[in-house]
Protein backbone atom coordinates (compact mmCIF):
# COMPACT_ATOMS: atom_id res chain seq x y z
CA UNK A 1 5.62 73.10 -31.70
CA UNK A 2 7.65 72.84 -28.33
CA UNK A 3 11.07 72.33 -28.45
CA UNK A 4 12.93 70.73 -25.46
CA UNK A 5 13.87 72.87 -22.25
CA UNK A 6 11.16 75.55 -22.90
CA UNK A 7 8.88 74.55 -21.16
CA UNK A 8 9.70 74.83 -17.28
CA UNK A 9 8.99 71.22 -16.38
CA UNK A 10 11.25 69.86 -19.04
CA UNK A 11 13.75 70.14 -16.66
CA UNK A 12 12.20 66.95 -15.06
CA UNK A 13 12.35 64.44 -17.38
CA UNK A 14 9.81 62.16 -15.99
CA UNK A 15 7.52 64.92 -15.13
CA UNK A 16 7.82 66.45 -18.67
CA UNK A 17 7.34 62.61 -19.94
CA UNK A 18 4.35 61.71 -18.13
CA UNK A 19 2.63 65.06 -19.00
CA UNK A 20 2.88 64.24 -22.10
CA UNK A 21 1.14 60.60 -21.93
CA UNK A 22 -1.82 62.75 -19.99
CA UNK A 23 -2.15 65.44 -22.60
CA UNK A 24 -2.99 62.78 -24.91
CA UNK A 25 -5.75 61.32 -22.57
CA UNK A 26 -9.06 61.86 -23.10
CA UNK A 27 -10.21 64.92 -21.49
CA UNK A 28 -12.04 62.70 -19.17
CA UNK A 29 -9.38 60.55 -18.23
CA UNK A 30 -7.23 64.07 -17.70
CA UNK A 31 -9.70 65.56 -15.62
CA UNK A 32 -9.97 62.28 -13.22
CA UNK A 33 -5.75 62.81 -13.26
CA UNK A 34 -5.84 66.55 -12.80
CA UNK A 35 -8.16 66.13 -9.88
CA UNK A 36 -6.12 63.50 -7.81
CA UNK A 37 -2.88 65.67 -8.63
CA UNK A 38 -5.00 68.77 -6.79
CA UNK A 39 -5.72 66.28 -4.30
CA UNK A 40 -2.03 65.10 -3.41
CA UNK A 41 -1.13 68.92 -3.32
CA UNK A 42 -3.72 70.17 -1.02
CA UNK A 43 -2.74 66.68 1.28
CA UNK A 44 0.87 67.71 1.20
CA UNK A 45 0.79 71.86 1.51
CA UNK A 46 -2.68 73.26 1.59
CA UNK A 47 -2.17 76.71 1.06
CA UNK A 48 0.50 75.82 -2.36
CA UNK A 49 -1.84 77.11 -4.65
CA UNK A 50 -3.08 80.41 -3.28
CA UNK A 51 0.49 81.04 -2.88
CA UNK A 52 1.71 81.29 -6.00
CA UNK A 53 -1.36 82.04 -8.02
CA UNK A 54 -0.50 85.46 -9.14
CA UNK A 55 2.82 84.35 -10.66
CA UNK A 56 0.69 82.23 -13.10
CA UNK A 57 1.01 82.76 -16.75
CA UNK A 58 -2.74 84.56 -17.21
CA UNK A 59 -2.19 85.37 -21.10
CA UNK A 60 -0.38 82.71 -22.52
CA UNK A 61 -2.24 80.22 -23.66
CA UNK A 62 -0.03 78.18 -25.22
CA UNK A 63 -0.24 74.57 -23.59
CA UNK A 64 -2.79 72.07 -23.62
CA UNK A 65 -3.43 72.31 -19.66
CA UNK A 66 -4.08 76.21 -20.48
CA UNK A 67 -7.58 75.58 -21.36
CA UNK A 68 -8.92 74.18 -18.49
CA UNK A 69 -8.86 76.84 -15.27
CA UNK A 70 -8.76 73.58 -13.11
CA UNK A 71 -5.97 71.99 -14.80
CA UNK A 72 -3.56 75.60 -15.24
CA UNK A 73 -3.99 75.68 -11.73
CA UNK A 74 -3.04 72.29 -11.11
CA UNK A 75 -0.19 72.06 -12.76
CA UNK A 76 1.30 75.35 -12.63
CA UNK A 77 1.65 75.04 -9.07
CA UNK A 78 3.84 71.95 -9.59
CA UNK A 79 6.36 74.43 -10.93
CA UNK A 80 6.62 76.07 -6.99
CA UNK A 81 6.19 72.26 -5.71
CA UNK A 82 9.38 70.58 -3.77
CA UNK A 83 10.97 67.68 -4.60
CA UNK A 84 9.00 65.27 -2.26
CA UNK A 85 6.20 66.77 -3.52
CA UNK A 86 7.10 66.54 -7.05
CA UNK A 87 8.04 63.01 -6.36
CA UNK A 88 4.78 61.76 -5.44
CA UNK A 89 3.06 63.74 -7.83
CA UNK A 90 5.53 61.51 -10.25
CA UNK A 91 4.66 58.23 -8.95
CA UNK A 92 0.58 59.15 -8.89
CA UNK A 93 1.03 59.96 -12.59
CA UNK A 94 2.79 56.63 -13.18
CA UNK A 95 0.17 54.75 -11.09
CA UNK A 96 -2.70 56.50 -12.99
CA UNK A 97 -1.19 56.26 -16.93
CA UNK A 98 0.51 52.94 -15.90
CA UNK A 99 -0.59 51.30 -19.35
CA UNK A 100 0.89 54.07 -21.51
CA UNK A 101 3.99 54.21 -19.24
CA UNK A 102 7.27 51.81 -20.92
């Protein structure tokens, strides 16, 4: 089990919050999520990705995103994101999981 502030996006509440309502999607659901995410990075900093690739936990497969190549990728890179970035990733999420979002 994960306890708070070991994971590195627990520092964001709202991040940590809301990818926690898309873990428990169905995979479907997170894929459709997962891919818009990729889509808002590559819009805002094309080359985010390929950047940081190679810092990328490769053995640990401890999270639910780990299983999915697409989805590691994805969201590992929001670790190396900026804050505007990170904040429209934010309001995307809310958009897209609006009816599990208080």
């Amino acid at each position: 089990m994960n306890t708070p502030d070991k994971r590195w996006y627990d520092k964001n509440k709202n991040l940590a919050s809301l990818l926690g309502i898309l873990k428990a999607r169905d995979p479907c659901d997170q894929e459709k999520v997962v891919a818009g995410m990729k889509e808002i990075i590559m819009g805002y900093d094309q080359d985010l990705m390929d950047r940081w690739v190679l810092e990328f936990p490769l053995t640990t497969k401890r999270r639910w995103y780990d299983q999915n190549p697409y989805s590691w990728l994805v969201i590992n890179s929001l670790k190396y994101a900026d804050s505007r970035l990170l904040g429209g990733i934010i309001l995307f999420l809310k958009t897209e999981l609006e009816p599990d979002v208080e």
